[in-house]
Structure formats: C-alpha cells, structure tokens
N, C-alpha and C. Protein backbone atom coordinates (compact mmCIF):
# COMPACT_ATOMS: atom_id res chain seq x y z
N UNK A 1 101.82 115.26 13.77
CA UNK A 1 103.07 114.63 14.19
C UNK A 1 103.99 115.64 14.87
N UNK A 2 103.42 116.70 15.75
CA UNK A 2 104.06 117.74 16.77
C UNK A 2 103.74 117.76 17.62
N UNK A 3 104.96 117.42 18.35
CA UNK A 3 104.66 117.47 20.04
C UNK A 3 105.12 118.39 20.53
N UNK A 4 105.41 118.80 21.84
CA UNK A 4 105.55 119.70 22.31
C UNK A 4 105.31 119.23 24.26
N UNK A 5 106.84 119.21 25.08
CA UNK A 5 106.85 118.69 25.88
C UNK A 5 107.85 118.38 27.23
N UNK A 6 108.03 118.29 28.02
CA UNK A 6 108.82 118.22 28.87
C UNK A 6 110.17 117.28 28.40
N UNK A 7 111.35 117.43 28.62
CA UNK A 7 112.73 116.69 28.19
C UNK A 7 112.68 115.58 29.17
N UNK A 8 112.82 114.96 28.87
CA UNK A 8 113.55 113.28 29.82
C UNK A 8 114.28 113.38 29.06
N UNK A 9 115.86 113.38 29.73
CA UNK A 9 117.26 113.11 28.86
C UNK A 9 117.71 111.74 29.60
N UNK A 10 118.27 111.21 28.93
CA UNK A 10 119.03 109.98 29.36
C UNK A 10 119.88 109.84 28.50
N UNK A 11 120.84 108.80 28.97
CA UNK A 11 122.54 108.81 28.11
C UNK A 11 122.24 107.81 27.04
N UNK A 12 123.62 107.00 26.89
CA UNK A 12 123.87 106.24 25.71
C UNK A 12 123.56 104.88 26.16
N UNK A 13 123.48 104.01 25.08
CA UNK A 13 123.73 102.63 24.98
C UNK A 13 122.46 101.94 26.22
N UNK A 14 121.44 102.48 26.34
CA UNK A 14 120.64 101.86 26.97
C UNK A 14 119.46 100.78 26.38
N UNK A 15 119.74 99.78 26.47
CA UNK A 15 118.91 98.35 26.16
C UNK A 15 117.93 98.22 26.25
N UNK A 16 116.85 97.10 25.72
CA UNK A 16 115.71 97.52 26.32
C UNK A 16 114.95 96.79 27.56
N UNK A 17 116.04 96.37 28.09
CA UNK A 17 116.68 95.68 29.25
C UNK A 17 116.25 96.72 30.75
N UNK A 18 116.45 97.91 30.23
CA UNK A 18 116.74 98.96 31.05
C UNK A 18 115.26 99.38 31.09
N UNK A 19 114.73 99.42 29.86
CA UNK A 19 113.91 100.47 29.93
C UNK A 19 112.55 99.71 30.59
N UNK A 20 112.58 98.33 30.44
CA UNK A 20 111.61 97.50 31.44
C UNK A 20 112.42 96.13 31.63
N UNK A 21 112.48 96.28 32.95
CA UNK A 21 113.24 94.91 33.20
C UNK A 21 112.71 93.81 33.01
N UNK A 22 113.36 92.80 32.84
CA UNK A 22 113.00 90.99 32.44
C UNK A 22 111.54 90.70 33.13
N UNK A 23 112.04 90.73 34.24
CA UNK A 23 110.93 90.23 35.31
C UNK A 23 109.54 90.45 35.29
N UNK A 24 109.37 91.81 34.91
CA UNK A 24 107.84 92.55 34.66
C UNK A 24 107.58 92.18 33.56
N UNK A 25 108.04 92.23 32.39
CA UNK A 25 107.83 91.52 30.88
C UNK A 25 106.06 91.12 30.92
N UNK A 26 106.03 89.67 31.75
CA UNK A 26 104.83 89.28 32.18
C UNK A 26 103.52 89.99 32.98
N UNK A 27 103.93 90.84 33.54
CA UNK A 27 102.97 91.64 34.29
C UNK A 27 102.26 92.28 33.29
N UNK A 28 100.82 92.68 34.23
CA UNK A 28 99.94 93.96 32.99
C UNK A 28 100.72 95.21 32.59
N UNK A 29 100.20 95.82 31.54
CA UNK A 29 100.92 97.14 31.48
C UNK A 29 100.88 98.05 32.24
N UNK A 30 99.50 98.14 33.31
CA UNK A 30 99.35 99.05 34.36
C UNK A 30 100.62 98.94 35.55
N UNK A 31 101.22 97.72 35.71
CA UNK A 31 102.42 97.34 36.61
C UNK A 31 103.71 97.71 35.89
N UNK A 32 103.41 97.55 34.33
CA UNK A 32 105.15 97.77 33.82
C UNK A 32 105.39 98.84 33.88
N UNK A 33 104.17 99.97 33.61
CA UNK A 33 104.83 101.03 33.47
C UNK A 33 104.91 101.98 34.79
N UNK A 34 105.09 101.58 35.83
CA UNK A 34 105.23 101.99 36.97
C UNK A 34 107.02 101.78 37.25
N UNK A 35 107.60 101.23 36.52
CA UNK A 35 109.10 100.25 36.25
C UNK A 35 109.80 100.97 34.60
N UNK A 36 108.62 101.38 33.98
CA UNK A 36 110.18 102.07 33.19
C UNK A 36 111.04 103.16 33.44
N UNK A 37 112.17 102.75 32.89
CA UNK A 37 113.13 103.54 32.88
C UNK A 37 113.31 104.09 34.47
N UNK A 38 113.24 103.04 35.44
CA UNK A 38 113.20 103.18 36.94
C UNK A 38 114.70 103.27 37.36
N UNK A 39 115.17 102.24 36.88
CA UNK A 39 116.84 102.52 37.70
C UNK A 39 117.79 103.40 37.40
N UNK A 40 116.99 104.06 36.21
CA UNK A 40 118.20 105.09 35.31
C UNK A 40 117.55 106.51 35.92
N UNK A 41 116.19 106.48 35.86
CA UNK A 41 115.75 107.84 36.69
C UNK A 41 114.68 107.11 37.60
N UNK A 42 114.74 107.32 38.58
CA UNK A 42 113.37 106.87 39.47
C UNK A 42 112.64 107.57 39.68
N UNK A 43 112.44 109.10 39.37
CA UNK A 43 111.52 109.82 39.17
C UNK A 43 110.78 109.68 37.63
N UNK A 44 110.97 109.27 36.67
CA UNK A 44 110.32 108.94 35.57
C UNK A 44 109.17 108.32 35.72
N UNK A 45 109.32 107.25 36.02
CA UNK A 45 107.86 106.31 35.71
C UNK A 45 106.50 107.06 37.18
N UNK A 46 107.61 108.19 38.09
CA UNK A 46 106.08 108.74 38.71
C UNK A 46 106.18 109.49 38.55
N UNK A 47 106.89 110.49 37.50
CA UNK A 47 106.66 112.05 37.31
C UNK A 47 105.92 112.50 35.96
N UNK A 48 106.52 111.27 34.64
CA UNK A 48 106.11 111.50 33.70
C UNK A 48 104.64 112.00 33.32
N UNK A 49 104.45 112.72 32.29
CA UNK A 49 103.32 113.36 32.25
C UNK A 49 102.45 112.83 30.54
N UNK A 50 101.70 112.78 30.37
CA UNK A 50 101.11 113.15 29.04
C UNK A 50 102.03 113.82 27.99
N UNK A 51 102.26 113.17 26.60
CA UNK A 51 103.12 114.39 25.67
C UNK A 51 104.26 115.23 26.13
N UNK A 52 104.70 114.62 27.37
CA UNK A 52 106.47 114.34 27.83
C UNK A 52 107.54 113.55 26.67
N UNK A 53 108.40 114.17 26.13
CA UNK A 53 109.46 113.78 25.12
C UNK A 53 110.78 113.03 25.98
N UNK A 54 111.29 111.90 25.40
CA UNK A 54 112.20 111.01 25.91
C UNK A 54 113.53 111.17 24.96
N UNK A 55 114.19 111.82 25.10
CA UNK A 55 115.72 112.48 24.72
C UNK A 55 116.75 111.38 25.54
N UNK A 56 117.33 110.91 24.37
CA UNK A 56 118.43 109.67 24.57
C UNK A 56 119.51 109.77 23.27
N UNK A 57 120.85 109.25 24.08
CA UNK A 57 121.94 109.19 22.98
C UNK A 57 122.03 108.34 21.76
N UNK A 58 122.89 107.59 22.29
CA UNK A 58 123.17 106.26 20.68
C UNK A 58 122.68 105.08 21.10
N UNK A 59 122.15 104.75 20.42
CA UNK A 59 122.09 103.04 20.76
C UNK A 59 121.03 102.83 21.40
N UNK A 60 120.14 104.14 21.35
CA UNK A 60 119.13 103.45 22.67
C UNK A 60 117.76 102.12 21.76
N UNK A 61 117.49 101.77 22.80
CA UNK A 61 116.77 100.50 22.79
C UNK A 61 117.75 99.10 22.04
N UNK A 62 119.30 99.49 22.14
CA UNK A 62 119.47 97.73 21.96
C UNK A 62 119.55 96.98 22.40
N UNK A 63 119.55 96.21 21.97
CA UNK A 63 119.93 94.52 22.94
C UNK A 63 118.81 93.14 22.14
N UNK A 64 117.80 93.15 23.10
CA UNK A 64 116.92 92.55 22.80
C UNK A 64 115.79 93.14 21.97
N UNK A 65 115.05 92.41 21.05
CA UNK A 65 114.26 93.29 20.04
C UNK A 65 112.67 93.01 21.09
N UNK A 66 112.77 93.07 22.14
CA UNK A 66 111.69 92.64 22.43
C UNK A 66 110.41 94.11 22.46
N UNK A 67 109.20 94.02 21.62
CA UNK A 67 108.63 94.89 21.52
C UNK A 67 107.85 95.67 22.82
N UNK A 68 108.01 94.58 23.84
CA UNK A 68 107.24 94.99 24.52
C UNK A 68 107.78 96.17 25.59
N UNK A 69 109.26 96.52 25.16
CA UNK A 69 110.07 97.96 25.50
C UNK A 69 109.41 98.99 24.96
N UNK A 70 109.17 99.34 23.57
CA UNK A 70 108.65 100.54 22.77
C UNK A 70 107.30 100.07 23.46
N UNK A 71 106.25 99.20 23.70
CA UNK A 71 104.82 99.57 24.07
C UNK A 71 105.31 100.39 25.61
N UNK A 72 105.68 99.46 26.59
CA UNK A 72 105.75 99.77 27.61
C UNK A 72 106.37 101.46 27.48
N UNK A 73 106.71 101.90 27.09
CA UNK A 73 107.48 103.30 26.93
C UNK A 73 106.66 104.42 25.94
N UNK A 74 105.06 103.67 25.47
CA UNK A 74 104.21 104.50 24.61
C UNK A 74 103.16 104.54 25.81
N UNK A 75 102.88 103.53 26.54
CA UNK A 75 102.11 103.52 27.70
C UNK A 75 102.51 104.28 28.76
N UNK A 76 103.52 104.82 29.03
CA UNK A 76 103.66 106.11 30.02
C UNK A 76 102.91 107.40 29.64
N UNK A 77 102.79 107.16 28.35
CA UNK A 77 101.59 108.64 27.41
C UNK A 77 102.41 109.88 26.97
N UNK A 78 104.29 109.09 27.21
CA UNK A 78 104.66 110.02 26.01
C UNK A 78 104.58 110.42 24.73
N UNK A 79 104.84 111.90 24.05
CA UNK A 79 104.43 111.65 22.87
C UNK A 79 105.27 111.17 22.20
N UNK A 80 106.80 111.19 22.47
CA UNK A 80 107.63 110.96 21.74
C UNK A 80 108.70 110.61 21.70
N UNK A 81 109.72 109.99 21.30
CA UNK A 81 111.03 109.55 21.47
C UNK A 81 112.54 109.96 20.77
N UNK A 82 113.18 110.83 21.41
CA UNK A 82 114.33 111.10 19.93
C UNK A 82 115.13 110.68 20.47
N UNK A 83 116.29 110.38 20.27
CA UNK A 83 117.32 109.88 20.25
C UNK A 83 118.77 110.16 19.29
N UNK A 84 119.96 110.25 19.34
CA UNK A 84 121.18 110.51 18.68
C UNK A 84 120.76 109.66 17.13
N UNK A 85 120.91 107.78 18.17
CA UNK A 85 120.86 106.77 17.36
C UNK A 85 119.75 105.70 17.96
N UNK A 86 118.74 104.92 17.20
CA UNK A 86 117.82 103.88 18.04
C UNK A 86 119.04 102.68 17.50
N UNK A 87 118.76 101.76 17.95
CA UNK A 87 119.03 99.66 17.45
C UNK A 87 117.83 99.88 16.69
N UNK A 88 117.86 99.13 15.08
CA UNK A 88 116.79 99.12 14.35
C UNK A 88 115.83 98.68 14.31
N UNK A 89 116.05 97.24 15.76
CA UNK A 89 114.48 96.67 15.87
C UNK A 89 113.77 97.69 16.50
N UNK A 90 113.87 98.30 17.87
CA UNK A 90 113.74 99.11 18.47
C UNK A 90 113.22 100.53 17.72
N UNK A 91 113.55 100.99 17.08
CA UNK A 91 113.10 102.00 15.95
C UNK A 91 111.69 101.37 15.32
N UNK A 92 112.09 100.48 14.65
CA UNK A 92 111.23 99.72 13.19
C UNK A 92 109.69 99.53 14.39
N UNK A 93 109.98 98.91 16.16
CA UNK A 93 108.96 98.55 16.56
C UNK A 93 108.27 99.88 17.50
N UNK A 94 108.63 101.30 17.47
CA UNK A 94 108.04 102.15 17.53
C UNK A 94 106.75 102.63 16.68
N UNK A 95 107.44 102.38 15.42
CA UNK A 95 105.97 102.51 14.07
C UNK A 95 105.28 101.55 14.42
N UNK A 96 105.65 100.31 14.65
CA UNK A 96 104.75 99.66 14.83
C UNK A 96 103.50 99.77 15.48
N UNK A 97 103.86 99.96 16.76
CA UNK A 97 103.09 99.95 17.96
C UNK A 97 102.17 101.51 18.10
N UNK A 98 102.93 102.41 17.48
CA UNK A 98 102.49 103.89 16.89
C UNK A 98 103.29 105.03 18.04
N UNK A 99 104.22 104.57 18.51
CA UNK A 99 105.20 105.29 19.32
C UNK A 99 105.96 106.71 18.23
N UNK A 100 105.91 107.50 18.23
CA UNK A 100 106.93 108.38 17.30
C UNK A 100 108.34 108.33 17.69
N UNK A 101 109.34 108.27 16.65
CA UNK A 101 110.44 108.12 17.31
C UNK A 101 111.20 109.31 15.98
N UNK A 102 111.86 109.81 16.36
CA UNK A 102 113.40 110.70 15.85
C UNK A 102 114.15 110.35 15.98
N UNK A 103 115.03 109.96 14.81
CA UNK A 103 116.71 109.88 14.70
C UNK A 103 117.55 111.07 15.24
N UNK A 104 117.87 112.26 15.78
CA UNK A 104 118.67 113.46 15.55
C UNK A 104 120.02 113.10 15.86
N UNK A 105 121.22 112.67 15.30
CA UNK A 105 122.86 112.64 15.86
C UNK A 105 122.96 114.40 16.62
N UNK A 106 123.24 114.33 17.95
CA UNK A 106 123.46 114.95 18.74
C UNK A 106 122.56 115.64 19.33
N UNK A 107 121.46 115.04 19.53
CA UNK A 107 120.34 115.85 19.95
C UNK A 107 120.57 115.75 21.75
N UNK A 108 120.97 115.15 22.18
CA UNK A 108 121.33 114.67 23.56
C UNK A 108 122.42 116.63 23.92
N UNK A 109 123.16 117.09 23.19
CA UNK A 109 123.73 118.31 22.76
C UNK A 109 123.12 119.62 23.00
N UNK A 110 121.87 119.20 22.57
CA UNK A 110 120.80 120.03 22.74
C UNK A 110 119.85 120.37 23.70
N UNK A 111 119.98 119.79 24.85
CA UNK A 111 118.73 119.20 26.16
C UNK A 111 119.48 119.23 27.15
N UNK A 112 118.90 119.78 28.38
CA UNK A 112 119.20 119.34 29.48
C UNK A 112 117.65 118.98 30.45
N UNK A 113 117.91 117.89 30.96
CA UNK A 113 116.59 117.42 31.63
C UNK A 113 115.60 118.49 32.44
N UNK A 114 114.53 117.77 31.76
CA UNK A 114 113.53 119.23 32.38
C UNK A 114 113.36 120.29 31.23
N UNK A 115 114.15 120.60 29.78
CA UNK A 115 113.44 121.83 29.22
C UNK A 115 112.55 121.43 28.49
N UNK A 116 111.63 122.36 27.99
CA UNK A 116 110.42 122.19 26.87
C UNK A 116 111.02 122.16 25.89
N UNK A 117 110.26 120.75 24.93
CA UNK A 117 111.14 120.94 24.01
C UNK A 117 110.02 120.84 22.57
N UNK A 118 110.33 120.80 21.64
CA UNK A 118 109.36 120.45 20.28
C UNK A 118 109.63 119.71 19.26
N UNK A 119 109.23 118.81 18.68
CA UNK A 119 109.12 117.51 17.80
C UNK A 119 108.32 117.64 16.77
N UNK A 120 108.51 117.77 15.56
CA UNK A 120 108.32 117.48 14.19
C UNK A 120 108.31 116.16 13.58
N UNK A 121 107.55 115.09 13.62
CA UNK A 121 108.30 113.73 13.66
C UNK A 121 108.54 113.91 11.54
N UNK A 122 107.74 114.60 11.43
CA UNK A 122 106.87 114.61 9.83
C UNK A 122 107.92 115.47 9.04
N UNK A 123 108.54 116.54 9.68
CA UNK A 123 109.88 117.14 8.75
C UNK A 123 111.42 116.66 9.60
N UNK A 124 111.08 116.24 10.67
CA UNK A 124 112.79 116.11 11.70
C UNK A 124 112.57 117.32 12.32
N UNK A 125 112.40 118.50 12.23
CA UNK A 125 112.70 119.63 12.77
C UNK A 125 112.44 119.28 14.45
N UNK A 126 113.76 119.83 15.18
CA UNK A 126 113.76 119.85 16.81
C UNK A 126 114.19 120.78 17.50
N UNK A 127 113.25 121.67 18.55
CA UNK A 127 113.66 122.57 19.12
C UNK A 127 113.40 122.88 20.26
N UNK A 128 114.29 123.73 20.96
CA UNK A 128 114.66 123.25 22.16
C UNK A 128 114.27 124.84 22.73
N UNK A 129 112.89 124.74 23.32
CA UNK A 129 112.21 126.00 23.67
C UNK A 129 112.70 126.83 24.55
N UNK A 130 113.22 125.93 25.53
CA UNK A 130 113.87 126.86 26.67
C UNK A 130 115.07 127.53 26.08
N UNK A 131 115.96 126.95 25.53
CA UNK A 131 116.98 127.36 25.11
C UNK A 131 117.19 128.24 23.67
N UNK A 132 116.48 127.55 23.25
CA UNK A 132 116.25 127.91 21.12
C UNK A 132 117.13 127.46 20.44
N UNK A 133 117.63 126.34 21.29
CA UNK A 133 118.72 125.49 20.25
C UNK A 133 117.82 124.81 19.15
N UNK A 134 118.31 124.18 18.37
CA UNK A 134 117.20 123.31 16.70
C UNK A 134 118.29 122.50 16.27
N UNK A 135 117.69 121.25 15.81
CA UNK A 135 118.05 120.48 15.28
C UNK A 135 117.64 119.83 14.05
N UNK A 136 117.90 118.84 13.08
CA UNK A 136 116.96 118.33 12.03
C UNK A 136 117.05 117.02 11.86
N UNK A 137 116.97 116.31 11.98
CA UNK A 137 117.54 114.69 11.71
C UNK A 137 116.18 114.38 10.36
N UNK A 138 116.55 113.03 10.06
CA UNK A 138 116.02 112.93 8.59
C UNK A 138 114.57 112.29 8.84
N UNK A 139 113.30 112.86 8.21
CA UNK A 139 111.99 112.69 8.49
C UNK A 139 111.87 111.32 8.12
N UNK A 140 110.60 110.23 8.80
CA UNK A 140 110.57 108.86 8.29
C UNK A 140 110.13 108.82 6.73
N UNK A 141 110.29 107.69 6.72
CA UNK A 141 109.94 107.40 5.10
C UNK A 141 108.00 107.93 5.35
N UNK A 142 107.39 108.14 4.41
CA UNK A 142 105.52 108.60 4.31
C UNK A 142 105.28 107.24 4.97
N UNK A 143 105.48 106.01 4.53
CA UNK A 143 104.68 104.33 4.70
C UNK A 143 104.80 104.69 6.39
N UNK A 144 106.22 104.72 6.91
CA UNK A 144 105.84 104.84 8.07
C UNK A 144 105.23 105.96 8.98
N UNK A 145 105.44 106.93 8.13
CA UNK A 145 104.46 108.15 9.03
C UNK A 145 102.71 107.77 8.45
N UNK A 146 102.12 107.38 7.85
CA UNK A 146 101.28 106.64 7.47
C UNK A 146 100.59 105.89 8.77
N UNK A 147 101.95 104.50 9.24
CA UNK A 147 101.98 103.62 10.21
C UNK A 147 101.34 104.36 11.63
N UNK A 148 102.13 105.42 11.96
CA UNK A 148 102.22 106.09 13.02
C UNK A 148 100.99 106.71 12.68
N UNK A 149 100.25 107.70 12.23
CA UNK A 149 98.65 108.36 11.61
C UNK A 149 97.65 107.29 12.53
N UNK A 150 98.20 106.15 11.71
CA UNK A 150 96.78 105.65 12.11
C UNK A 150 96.88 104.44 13.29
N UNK A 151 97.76 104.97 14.44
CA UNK A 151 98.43 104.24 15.50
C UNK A 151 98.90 103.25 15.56
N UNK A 152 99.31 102.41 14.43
CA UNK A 152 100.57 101.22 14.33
C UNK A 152 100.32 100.86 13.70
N UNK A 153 100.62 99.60 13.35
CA UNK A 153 100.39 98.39 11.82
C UNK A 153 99.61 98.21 11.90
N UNK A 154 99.18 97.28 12.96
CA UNK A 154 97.95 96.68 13.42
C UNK A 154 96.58 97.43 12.53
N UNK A 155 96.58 98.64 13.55
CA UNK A 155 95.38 99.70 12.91
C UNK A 155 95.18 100.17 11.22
N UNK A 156 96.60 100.55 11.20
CA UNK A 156 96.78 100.69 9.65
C UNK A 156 96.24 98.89 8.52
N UNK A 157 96.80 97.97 8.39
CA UNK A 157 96.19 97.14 8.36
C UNK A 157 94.84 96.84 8.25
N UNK A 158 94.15 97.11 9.59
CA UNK A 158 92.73 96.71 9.78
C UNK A 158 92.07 97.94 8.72
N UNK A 159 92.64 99.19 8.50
CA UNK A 159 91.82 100.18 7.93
C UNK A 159 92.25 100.03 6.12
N UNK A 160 93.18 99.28 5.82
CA UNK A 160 93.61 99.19 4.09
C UNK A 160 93.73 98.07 3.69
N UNK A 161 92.47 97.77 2.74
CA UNK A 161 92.42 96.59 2.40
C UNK A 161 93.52 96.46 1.38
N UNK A 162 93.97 97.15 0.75
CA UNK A 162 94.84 97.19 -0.48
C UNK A 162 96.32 96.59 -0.06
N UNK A 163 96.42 96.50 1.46
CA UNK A 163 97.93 95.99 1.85
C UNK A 163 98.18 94.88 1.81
N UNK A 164 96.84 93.90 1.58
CA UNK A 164 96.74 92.15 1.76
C UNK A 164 96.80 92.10 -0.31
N UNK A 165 96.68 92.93 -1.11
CA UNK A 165 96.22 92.66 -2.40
C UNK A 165 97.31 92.06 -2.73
C-alpha cells in the first residue's frame, strides 16, 4: 500500500461532475478516461502516467455518489488519491472499486504540481520527495485496507466465503 509518484494537484470542492462529465458516463472506459479531470487540467488525462498520485483539497469527489467517478479515475492507472477532505460516498467508493485513497487535512500545503511524492495508504504517512515536506492523516480502518489488498469488494467477496455466513 506504497506508492510513489508524480503530484497532480488540484484545488477544492471538485464534484464528481468534474472529474468525468455527465455525457461520457455511458461511453466505454477506454473513451472516459481520455475526459478525466479534462477541464480542470487538460494535460491530465494525456500526460498521466502509471502510479501518478492525485493531490486535491476538501470536498473532492462531491456531489453525485456516482461510482463511476472513482473507477474512471482508477482507470487512468493512478496509484493513488489524497486529498485534504473526500464526500463520503466518494471515499467509501474508492475501497470499493480498489482505488487507494488518503484523508491528509492540508496536504494540498504540501505539493506543488509535478513533485514526486510518496503514499503510505496502510500507516497515512506522506511525503513530499522533492521537497521533504511529511504529512500523516489517519490510516483506513484493516476491513478496508483488506478491501483495497484484494482490489475491491467485489474481489474480496468472491475470495471469503465467511462474509455471506
């Protein structure tokens, strides 16, 4: 649960409205994710790389709980997501889907777009390579680092029979 990765910073209060618009919703994922997070950076959805980290303020992913924001935003092949503050559907449907996500209040403080940065999803620990700034926000509960192990519910599920007992 350590990544290690390029910064995408973005601000506050972004929906998940933003992060794939209405319209594509319906399209394959090979089309959506050519569209995230397009109008806020338009170099994102063609620069992003493999195990690239997505650094955001408060609030990110509210609005609509629609899950198909956190897939579309695990399908770019980041490893990870931190944020100040998530909206709790938005959070809750990262484990799901097996997206890693970090709480850190002020981690946005810490980043400027473009540095290497490092992710602990398993203690909170966050650090900011270029710089050597660190942060800690509070590690998930085990059930959901569990979730995330074995790449979402779904998987987790199919592999423990003991969750239907």
């Amino acid at each position: 649960m350590r990544f290690t990765g390029r910064c995408w910073k973005f601000g506050d209060n972004i929906p998940t409205d933003r992060l794939v618009k209405s319209h594509y919703v319906f399209e394959p994922m090979t089309e959506i994710v050519k569209h995230v997070l397009e109008d806020l950076n338009p170099e994102f959805p063609r620069q992003v790389r493999p195990g690239d980290i997505v650094v955001a303020g408060r609030h990110f992913g509210q609005s609509s709980g629609r899950a198909i924001a956190a897939k579309a935003l695990k399908a770019t092949g980041i490893g990870c997501v931190v944020a100040d503050t998530f909206a709790r559907t938005f959070y809750r449907n990262c484990f799901e889907i097996g997206l890693p996500p970090l709480a850190l209040d002020g981690v946005t403080s810490l980043v400027t777009d473009g540095d290497e940065v490092t992710v602990d999803i398993a203690t909170g620990e966050f650090r900011n390579e270029t710089t050597g700034a660190t942060g800690t926000g509070a590690p998930a509960d085990p059930f959901l680092l569990q979730m995330l192990g074995a790449g979402g519910l779904i998987k987790l599920a199919a592999s423990r029979a003991d969750l239907f007992a």
